[in-house]
Protein backbone atom coordinates (compact mmCIF):
# COMPACT_ATOMS: atom_id res chain seq x y z
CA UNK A 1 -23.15 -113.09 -65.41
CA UNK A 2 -26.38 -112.54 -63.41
CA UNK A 3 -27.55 -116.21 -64.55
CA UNK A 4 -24.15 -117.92 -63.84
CA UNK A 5 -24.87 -116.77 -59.69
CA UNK A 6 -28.55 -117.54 -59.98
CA UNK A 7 -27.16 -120.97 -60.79
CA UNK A 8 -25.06 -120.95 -58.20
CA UNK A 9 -27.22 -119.76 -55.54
CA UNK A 10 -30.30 -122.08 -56.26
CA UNK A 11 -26.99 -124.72 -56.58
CA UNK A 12 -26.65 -123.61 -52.92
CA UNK A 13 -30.01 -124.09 -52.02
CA UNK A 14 -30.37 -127.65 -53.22
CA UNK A 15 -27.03 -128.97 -51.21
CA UNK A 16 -27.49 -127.58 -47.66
CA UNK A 17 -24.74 -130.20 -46.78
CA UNK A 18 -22.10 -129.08 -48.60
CA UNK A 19 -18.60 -129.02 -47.27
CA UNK A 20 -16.12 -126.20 -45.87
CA UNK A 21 -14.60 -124.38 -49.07
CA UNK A 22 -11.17 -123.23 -47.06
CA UNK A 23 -10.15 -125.83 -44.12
CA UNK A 24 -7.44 -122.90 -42.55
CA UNK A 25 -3.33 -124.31 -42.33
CA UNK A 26 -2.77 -127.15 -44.33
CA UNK A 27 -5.78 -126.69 -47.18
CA UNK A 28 -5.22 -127.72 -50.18
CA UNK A 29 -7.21 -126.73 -53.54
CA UNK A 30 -6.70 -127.64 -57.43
CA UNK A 31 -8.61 -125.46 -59.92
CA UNK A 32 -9.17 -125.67 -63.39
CA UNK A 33 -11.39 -123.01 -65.53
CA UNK A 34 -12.33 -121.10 -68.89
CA UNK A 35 -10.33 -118.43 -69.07
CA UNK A 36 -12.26 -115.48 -70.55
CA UNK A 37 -10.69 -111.65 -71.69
CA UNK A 38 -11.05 -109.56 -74.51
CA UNK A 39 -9.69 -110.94 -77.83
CA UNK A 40 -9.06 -114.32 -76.27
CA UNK A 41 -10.19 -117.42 -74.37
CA UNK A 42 -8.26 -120.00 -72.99
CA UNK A 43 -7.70 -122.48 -70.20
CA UNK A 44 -6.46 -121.33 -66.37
CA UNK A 45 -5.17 -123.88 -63.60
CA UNK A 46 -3.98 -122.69 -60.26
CA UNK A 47 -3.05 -124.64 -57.08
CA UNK A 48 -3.54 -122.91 -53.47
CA UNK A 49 -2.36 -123.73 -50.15
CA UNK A 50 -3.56 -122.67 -46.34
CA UNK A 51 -0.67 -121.24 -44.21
CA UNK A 52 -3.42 -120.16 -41.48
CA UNK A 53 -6.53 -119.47 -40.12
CA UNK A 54 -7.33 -117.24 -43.16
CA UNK A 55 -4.15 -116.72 -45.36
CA UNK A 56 -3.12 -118.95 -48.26
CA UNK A 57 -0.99 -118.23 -51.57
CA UNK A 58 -0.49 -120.53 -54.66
CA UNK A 59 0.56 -120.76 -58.31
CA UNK A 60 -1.43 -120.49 -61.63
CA UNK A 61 -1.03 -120.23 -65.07
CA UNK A 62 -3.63 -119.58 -67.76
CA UNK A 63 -3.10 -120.58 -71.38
CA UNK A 64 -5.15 -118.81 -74.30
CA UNK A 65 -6.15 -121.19 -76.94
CA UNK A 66 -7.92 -118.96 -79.29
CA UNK A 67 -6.54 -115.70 -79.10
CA UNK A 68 -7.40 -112.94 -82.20
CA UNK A 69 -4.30 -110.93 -84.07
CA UNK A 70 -3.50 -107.62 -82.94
CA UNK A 71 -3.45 -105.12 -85.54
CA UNK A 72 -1.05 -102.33 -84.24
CA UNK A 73 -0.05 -98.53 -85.76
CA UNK A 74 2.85 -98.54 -86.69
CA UNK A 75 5.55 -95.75 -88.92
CA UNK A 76 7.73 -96.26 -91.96
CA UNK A 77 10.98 -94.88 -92.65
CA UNK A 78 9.33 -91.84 -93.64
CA UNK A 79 6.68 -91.35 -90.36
CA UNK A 80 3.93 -92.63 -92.67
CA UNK A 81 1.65 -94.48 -90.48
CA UNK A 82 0.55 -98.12 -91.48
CA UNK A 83 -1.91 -100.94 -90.06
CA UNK A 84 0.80 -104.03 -89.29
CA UNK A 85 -1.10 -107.36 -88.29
CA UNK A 86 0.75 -109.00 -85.22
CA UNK A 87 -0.02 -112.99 -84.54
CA UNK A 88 0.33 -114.14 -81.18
CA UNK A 89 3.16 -116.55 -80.53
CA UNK A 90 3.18 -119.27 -77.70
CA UNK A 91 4.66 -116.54 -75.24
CA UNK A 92 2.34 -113.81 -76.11
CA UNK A 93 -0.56 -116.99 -74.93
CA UNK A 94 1.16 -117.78 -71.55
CA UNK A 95 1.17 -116.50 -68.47
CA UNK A 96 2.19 -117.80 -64.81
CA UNK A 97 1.59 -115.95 -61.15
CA UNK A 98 2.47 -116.48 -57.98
CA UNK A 99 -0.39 -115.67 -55.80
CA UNK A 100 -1.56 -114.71 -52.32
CA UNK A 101 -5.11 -114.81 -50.96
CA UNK A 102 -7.04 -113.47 -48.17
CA UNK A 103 -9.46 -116.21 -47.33
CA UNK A 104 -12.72 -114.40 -45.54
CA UNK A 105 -15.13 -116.69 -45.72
CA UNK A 106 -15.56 -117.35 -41.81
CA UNK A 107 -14.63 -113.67 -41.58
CA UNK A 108 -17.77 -112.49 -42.90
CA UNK A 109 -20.11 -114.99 -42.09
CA UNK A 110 -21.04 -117.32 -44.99
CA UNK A 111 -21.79 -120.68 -44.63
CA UNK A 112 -18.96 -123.14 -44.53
CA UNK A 113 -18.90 -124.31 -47.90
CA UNK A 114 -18.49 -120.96 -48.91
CA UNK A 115 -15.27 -118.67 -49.50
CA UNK A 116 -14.50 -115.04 -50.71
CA UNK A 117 -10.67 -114.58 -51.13
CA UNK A 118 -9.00 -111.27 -52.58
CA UNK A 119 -5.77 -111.27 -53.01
CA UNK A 120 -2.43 -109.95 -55.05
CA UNK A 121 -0.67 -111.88 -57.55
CA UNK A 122 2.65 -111.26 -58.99
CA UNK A 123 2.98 -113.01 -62.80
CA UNK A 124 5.40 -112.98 -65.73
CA UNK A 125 3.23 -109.97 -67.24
CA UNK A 126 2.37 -107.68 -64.05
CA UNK A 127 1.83 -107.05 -60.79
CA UNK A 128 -2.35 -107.60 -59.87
CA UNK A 129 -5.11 -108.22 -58.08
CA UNK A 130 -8.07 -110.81 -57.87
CA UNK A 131 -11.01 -111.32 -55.97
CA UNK A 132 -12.50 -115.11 -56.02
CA UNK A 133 -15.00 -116.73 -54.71
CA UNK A 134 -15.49 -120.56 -54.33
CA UNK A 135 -18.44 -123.14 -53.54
CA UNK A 136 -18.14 -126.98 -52.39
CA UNK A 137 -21.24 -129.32 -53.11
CA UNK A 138 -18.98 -132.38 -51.33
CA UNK A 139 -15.81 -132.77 -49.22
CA UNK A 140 -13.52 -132.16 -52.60
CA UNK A 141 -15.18 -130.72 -55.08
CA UNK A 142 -16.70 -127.46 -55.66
CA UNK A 143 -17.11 -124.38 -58.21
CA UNK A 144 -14.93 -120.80 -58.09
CA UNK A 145 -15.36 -117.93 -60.42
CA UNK A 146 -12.73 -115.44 -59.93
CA UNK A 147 -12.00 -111.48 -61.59
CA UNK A 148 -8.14 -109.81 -61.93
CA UNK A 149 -6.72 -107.22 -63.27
CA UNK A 150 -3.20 -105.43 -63.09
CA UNK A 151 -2.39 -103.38 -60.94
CA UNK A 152 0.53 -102.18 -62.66
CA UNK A 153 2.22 -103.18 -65.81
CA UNK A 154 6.28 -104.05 -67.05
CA UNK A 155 7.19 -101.61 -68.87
CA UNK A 156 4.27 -99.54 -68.06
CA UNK A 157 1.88 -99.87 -71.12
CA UNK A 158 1.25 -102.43 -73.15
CA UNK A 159 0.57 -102.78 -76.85
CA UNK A 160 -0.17 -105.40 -79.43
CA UNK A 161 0.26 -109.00 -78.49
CA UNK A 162 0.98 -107.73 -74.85
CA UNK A 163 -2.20 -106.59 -74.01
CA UNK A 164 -3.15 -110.44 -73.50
CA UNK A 165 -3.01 -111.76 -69.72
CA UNK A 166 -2.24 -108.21 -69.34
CA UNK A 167 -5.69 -107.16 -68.77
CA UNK A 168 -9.29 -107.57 -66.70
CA UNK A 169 -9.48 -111.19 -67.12
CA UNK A 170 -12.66 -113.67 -65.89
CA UNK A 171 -12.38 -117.42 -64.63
CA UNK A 172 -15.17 -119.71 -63.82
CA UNK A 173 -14.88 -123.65 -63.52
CA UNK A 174 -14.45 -126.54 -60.86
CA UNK A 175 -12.57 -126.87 -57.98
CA UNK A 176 -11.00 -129.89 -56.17
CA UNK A 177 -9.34 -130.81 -52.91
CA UNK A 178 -6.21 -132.55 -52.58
């Protein structure tokens, strides 16, 4: 983690003409990452769009391509416990959020080409938060990492299988404008 901002920051360094990473009402971003969580990696995509000065909200979706079994406890008949193996299905892999972000960037005084953005996001597996943060070498394309977790889960726990984009998750990758 500590190299991947290093990296980022001597990135920074090195293009002291880089562009503005939120434009305000009408912005327009594309993002595509490596999904990383625990017992899983996968692919995430979102899309996000300026309504204001500072306010934007968007869609993404995050896909896990390798994704490990989850063995669960389970009880016979009798209330014997035993170990049951439990393979992911296409469902258990996918999840898609509506999202809404607080873009501070200019709030807090970082260079233009640079963005923070927390925000809540409401998906097919909870109710959660996020907290991004975005760079732009050029006029349309840049790098974002970005953390969630839930804030609350359906159903209120979750076990097995549904413990996957159900948890702290990590994103880091490239970002475009459109």
């Amino acid at each position: 983690m500590k190299k991947v901002f290093t990296v980022l920051f001597l990135a920074a360094a090195f293009f002291a003409h880089a562009q503005k990473a939120y434009n305000g009402k009408g912005d327009k971003k594309f993002q595509v990452a490596a999904n990383i969580q625990s017992g899983g990696t996968g692919i995430h995509a979102s899309a996000d769009f300026g309504l204001g000065e500072n306010i934007s909200y968007g869609f993404s979706a995050t896909y896990l391509l390798a994704a490990d079994d989850q063995v669960e406890i389970k009880r016979d008949g009798f209330g014997f416990p035993y170990a049951a193996s439990e393979e992911p299905d296409f469902t258990d892999k996918f999840d898609a959020k509506f999202r809404f972000n607080a873009n501070l960037g200019n709030v807090i005084g970082l260079p233009d080409a640079m963005d923070v953005y927390p925000g809540l996001n409401l998906g097919l597996r909870n109710f959660g938060t996020h907290l991004g943060f975005r760079y732009f070498f050029t006029d349309g394309f840049g790098v974002f990492s970005e953390a969630g977790i839930p804030i609350t889960k359906y159903g209120g726990s979750a076990h097995g299988v549904e413990q996957y984009n159900n948890q702290f998750v990590f994103n880091i990758g490239a970002s475009f404008n459109f």
